[in-house]
PDB file of N, CA and C in Angstrom:
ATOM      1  N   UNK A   1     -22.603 -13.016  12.951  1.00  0.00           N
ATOM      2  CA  UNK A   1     -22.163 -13.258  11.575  1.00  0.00           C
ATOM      3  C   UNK A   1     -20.705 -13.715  11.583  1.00  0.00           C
ATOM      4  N   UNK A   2     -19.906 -15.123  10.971  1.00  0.00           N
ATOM      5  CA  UNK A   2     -19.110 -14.997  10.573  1.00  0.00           C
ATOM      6  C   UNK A   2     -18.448 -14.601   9.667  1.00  0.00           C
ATOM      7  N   UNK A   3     -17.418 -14.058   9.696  1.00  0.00           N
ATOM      8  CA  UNK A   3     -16.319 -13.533   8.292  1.00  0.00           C
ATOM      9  C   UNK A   3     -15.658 -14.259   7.887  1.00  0.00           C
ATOM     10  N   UNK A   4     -15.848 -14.819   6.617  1.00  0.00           N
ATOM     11  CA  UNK A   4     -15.670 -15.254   5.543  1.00  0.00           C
ATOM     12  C   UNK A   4     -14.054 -15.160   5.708  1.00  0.00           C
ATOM     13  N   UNK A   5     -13.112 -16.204   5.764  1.00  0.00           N
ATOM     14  CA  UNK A   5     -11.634 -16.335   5.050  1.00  0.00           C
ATOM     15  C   UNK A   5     -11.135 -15.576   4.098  1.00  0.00           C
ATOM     16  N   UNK A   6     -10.404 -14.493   4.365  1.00  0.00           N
ATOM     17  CA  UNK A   6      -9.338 -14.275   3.245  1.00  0.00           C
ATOM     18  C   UNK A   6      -8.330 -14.398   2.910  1.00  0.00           C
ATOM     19  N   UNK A   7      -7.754 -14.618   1.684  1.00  0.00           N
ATOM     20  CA  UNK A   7      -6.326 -14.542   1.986  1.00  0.00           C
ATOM     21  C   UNK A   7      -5.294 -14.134   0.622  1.00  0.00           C
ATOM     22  N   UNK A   8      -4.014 -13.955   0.803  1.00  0.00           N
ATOM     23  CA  UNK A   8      -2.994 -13.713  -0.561  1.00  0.00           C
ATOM     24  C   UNK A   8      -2.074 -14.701  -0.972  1.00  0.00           C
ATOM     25  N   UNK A   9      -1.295 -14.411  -1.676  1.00  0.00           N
ATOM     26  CA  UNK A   9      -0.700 -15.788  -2.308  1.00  0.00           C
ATOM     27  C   UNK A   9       0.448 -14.557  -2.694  1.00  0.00           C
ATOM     28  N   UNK A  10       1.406 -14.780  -2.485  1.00  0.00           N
ATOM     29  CA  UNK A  10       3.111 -14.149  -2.834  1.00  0.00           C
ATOM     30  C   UNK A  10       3.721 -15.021  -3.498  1.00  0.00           C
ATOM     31  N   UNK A  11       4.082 -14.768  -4.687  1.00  0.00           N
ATOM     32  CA  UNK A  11       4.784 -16.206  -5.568  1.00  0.00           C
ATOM     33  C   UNK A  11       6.338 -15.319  -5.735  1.00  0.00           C
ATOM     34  N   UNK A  12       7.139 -15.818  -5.733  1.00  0.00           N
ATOM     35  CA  UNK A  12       8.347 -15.428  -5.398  1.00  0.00           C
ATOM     36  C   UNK A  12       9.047 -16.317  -6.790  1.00  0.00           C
ATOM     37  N   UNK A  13       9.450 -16.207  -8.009  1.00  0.00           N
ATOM     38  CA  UNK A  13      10.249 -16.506  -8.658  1.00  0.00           C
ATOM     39  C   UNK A  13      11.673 -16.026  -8.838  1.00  0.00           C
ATOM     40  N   UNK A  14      12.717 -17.654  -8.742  1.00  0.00           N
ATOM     41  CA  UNK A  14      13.768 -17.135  -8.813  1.00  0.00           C
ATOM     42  C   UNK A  14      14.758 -17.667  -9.878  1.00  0.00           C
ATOM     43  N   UNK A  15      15.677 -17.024 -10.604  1.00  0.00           N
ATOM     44  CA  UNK A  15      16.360 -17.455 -11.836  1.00  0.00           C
ATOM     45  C   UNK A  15      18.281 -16.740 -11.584  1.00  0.00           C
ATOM     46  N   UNK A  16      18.864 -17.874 -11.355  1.00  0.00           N
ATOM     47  CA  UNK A  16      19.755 -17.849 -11.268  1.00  0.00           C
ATOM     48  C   UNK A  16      20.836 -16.747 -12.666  1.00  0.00           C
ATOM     49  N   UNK A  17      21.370 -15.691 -12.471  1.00  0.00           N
ATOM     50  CA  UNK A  17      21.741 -14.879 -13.472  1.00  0.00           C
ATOM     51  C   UNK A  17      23.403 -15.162 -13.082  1.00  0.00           C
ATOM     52  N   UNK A  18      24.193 -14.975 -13.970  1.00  0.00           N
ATOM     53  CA  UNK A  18      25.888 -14.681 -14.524  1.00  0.00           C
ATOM     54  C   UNK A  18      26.051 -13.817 -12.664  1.00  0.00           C
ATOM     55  N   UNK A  19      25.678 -12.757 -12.505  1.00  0.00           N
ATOM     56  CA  UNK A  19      26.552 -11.874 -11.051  1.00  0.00           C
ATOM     57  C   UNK A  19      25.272 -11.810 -10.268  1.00  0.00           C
ATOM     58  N   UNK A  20      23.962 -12.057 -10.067  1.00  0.00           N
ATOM     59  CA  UNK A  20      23.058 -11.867  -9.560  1.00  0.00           C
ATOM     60  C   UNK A  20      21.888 -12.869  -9.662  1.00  0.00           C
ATOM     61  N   UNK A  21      21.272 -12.906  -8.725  1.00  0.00           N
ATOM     62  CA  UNK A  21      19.433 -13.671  -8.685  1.00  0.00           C
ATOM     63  C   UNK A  21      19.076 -12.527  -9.321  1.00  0.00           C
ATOM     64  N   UNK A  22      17.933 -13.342 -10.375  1.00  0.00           N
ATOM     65  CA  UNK A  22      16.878 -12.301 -10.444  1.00  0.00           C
ATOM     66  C   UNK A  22      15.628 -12.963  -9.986  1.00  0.00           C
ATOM     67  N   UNK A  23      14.948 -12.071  -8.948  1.00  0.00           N
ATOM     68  CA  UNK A  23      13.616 -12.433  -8.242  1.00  0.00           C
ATOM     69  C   UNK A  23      12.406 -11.518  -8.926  1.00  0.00           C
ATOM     70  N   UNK A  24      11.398 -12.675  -9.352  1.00  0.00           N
ATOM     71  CA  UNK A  24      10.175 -12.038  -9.467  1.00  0.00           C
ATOM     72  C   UNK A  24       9.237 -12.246  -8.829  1.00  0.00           C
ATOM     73  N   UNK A  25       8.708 -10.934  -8.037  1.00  0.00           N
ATOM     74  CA  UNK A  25       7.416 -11.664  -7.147  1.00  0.00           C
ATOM     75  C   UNK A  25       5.853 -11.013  -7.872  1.00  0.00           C
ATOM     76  N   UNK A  26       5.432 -11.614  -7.448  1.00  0.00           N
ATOM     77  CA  UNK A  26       3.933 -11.648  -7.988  1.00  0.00           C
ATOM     78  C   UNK A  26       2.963 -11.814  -6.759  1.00  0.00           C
ATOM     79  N   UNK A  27       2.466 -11.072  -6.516  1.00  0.00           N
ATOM     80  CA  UNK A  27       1.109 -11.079  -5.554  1.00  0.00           C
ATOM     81  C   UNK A  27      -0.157 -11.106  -5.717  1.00  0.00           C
ATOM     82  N   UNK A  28      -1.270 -12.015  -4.985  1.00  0.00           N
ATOM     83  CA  UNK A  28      -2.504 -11.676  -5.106  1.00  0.00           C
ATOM     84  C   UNK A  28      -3.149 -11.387  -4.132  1.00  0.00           C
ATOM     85  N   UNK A  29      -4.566 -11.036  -4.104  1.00  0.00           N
ATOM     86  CA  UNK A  29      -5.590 -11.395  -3.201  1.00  0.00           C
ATOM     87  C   UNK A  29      -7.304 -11.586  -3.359  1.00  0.00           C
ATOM     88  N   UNK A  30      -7.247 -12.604  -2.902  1.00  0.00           N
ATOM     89  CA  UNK A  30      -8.773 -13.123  -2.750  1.00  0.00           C
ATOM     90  C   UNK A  30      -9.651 -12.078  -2.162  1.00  0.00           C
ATOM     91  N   UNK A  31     -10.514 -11.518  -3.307  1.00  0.00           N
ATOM     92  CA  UNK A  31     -11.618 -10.635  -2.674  1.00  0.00           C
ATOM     93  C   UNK A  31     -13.077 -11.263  -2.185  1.00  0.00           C
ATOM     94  N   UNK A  32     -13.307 -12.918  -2.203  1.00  0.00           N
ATOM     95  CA  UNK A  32     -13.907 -13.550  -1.685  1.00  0.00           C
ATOM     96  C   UNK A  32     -13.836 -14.746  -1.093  1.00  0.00           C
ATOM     97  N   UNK A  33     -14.321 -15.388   0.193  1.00  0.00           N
ATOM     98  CA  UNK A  33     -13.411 -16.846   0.275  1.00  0.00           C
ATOM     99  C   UNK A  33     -13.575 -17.817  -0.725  1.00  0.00           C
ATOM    100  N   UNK A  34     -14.240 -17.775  -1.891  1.00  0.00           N
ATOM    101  CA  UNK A  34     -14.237 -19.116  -2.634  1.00  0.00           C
ATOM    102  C   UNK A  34     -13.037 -18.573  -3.619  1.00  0.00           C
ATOM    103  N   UNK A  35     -12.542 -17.460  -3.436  1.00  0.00           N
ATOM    104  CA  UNK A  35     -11.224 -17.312  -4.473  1.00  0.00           C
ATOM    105  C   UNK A  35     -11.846 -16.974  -5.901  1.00  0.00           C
ATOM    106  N   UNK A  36     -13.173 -16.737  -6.676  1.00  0.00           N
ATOM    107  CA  UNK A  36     -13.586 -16.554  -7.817  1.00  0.00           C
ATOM    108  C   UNK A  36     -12.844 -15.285  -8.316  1.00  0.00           C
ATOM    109  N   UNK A  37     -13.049 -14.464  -6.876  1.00  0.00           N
ATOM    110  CA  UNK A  37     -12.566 -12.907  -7.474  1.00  0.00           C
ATOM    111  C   UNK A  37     -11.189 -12.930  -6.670  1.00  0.00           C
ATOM    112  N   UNK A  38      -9.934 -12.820  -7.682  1.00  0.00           N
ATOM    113  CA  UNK A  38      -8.656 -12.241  -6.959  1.00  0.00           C
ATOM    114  C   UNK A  38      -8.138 -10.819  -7.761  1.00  0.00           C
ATOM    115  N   UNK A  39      -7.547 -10.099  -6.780  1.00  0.00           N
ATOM    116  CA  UNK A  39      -6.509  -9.037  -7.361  1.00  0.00           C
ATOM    117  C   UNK A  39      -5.247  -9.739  -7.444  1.00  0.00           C
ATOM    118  N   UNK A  40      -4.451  -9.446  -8.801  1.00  0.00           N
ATOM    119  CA  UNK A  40      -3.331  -9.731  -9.216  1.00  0.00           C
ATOM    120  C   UNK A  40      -2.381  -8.818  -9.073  1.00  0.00           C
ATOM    121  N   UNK A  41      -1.143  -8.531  -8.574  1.00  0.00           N
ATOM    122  CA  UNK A  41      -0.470  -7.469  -9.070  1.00  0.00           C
ATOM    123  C   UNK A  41       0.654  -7.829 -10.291  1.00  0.00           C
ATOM    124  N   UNK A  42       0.851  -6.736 -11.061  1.00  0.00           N
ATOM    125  CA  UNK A  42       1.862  -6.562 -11.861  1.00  0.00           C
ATOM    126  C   UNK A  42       3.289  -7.105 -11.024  1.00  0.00           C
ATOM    127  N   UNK A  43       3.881  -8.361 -12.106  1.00  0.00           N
ATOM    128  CA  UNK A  43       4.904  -9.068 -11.603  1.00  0.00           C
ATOM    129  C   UNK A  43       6.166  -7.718 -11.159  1.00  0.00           C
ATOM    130  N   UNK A  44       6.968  -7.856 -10.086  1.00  0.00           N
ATOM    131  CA  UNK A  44       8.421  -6.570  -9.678  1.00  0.00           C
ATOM    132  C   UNK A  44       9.206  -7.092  -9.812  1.00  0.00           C
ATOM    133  N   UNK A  45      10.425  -7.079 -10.912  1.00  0.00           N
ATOM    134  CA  UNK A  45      11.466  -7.662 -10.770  1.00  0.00           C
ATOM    135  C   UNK A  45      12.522  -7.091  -9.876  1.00  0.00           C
ATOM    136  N   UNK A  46      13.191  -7.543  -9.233  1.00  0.00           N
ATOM    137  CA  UNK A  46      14.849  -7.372  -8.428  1.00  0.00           C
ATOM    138  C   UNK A  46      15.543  -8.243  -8.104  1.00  0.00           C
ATOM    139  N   UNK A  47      16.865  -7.431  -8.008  1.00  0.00           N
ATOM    140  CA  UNK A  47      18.079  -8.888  -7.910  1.00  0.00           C
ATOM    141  C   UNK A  47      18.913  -8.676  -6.803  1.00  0.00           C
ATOM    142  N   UNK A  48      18.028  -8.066  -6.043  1.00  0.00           N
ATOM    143  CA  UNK A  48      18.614  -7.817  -4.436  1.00  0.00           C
ATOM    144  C   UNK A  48      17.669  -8.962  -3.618  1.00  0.00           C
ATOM    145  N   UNK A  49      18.592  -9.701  -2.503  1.00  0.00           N
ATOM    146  CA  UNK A  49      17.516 -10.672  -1.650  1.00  0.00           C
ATOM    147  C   UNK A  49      16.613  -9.340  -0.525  1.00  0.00           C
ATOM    148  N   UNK A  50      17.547  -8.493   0.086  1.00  0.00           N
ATOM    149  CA  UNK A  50      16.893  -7.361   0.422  1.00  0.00           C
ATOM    150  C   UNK A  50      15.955  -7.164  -0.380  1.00  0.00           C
ATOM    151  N   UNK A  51      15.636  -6.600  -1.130  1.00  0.00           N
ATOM    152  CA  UNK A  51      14.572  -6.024  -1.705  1.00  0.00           C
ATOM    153  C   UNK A  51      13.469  -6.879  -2.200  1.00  0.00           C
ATOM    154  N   UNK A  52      13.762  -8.050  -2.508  1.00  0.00           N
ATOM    155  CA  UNK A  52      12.798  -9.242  -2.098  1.00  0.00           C
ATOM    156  C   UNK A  52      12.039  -9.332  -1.077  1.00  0.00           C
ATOM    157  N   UNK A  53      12.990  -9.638  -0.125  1.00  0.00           N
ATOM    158  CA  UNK A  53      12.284  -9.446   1.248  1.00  0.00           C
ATOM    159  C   UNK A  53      11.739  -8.426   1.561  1.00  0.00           C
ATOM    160  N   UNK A  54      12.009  -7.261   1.268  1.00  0.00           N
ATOM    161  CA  UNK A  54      10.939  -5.856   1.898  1.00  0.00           C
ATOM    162  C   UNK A  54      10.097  -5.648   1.244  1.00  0.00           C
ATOM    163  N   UNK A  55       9.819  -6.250   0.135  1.00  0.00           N
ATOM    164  CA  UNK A  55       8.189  -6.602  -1.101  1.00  0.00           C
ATOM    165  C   UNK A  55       7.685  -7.211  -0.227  1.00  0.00           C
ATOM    166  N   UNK A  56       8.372  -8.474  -0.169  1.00  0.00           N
ATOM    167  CA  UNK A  56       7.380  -9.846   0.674  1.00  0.00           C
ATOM    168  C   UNK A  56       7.078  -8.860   2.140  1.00  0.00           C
ATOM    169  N   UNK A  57       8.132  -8.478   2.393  1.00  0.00           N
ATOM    170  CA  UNK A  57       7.122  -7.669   4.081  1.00  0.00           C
ATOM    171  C   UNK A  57       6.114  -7.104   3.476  1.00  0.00           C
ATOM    172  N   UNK A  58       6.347  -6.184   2.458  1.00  0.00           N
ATOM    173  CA  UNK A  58       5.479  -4.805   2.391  1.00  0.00           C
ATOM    174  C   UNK A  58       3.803  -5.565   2.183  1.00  0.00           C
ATOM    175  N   UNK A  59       4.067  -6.591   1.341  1.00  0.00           N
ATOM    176  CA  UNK A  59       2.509  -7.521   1.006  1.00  0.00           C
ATOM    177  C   UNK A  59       2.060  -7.795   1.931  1.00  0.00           C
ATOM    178  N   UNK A  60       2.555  -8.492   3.317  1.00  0.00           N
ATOM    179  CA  UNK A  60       2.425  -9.350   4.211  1.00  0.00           C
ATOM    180  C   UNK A  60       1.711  -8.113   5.187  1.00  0.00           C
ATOM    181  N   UNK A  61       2.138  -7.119   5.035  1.00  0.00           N
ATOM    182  CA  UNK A  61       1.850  -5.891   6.114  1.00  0.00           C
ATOM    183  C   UNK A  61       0.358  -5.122   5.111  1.00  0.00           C
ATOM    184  N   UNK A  62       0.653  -4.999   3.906  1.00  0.00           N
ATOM    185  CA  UNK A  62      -0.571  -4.497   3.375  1.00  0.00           C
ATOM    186  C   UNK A  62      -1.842  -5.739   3.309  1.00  0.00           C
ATOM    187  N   UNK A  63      -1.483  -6.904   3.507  1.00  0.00           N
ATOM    188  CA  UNK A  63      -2.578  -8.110   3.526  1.00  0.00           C
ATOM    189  C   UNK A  63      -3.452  -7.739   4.876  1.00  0.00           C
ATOM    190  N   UNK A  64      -2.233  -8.009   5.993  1.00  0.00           N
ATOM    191  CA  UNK A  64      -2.736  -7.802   7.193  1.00  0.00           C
ATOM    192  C   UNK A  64      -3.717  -6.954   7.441  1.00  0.00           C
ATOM    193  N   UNK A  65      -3.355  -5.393   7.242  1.00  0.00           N
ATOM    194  CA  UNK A  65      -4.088  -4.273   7.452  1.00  0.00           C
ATOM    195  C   UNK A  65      -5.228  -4.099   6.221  1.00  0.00           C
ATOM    196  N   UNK A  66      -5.285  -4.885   5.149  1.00  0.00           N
ATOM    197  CA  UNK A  66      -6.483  -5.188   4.247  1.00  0.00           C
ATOM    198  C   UNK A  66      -6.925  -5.666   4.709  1.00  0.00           C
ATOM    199  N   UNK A  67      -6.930  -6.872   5.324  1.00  0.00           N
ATOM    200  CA  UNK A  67      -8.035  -7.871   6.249  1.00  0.00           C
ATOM    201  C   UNK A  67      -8.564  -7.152   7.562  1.00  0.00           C
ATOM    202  N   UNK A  68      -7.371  -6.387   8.481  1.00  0.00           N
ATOM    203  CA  UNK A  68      -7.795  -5.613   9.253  1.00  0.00           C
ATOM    204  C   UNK A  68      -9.168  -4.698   8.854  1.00  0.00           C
ATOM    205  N   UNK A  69      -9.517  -4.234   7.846  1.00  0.00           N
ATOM    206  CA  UNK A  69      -9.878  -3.362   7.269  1.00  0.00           C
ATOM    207  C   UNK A  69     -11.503  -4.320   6.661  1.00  0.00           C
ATOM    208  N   UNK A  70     -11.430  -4.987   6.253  1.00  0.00           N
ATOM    209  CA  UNK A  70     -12.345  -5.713   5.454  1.00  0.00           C
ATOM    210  C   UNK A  70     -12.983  -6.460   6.774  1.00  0.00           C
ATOM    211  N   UNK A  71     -12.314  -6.620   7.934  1.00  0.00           N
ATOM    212  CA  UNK A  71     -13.497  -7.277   9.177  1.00  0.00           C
ATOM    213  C   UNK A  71     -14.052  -6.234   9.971  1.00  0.00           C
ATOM    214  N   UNK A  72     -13.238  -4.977   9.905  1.00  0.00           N
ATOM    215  CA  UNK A  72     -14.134  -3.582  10.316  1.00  0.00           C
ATOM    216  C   UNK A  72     -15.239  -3.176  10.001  1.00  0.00           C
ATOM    217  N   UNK A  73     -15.245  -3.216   8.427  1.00  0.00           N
ATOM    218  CA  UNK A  73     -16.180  -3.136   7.219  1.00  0.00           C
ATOM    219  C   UNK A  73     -16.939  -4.216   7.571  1.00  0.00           C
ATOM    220  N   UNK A  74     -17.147  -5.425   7.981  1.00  0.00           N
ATOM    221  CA  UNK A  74     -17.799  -6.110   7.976  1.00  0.00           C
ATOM    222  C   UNK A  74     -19.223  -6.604   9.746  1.00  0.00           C
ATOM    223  N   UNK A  75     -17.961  -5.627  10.583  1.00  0.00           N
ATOM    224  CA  UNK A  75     -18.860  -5.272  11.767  1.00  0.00           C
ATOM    225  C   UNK A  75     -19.483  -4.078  11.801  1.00  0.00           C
ATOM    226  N   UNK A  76     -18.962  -3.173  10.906  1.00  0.00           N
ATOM    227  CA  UNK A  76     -20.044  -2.076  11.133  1.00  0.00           C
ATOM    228  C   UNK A  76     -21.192  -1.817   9.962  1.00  0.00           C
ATOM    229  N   UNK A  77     -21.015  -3.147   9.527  1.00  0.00           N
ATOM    230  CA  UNK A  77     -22.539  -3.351   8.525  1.00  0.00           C
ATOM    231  C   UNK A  77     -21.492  -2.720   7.168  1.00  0.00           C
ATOM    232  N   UNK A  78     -20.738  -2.552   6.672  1.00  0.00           N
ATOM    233  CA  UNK A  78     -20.810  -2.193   5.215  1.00  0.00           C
ATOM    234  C   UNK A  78     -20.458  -3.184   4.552  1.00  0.00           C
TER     235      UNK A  78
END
């Protein structure tokens, strides 16, 4: 059996403020490969590039180990 493609989408908005960026990121993920069904998350605002970046890790690391997880599920029959 092959497994089906998944994948997320990290949208990273940025708006130049008076003493600070403000970054909004927004994440999804495709719960099938044709993309019909995605999870959205609730947009996070911050105006740290740090803390930007450790969202974007934290997604990138929870994608990973979701997919990790969803081809497990998918070899042991569930």
């Amino acid at each position: 059996m092959i497994d089906e493609a998944m994948f997320g989408v990290c949208t990273l908005r940025v708006e130049v403020q008076p003493e600070h960026l403000l970054i909004t990121i927004t994440t999804s993920r495709a719960l099938d490969a044709s993309a019909q069904r995605m999870l959205v998350s609730r947009p996070i605002a911050v105006a740290s590039t740090r803390a930007a970046l450790e969202l974007t890790e934290d997604f990138l690391h929870s994608l990973g180990v979701w997919q990790e997880g969803a081809n497990r599920s998918h070899r042991d029959g569930r």
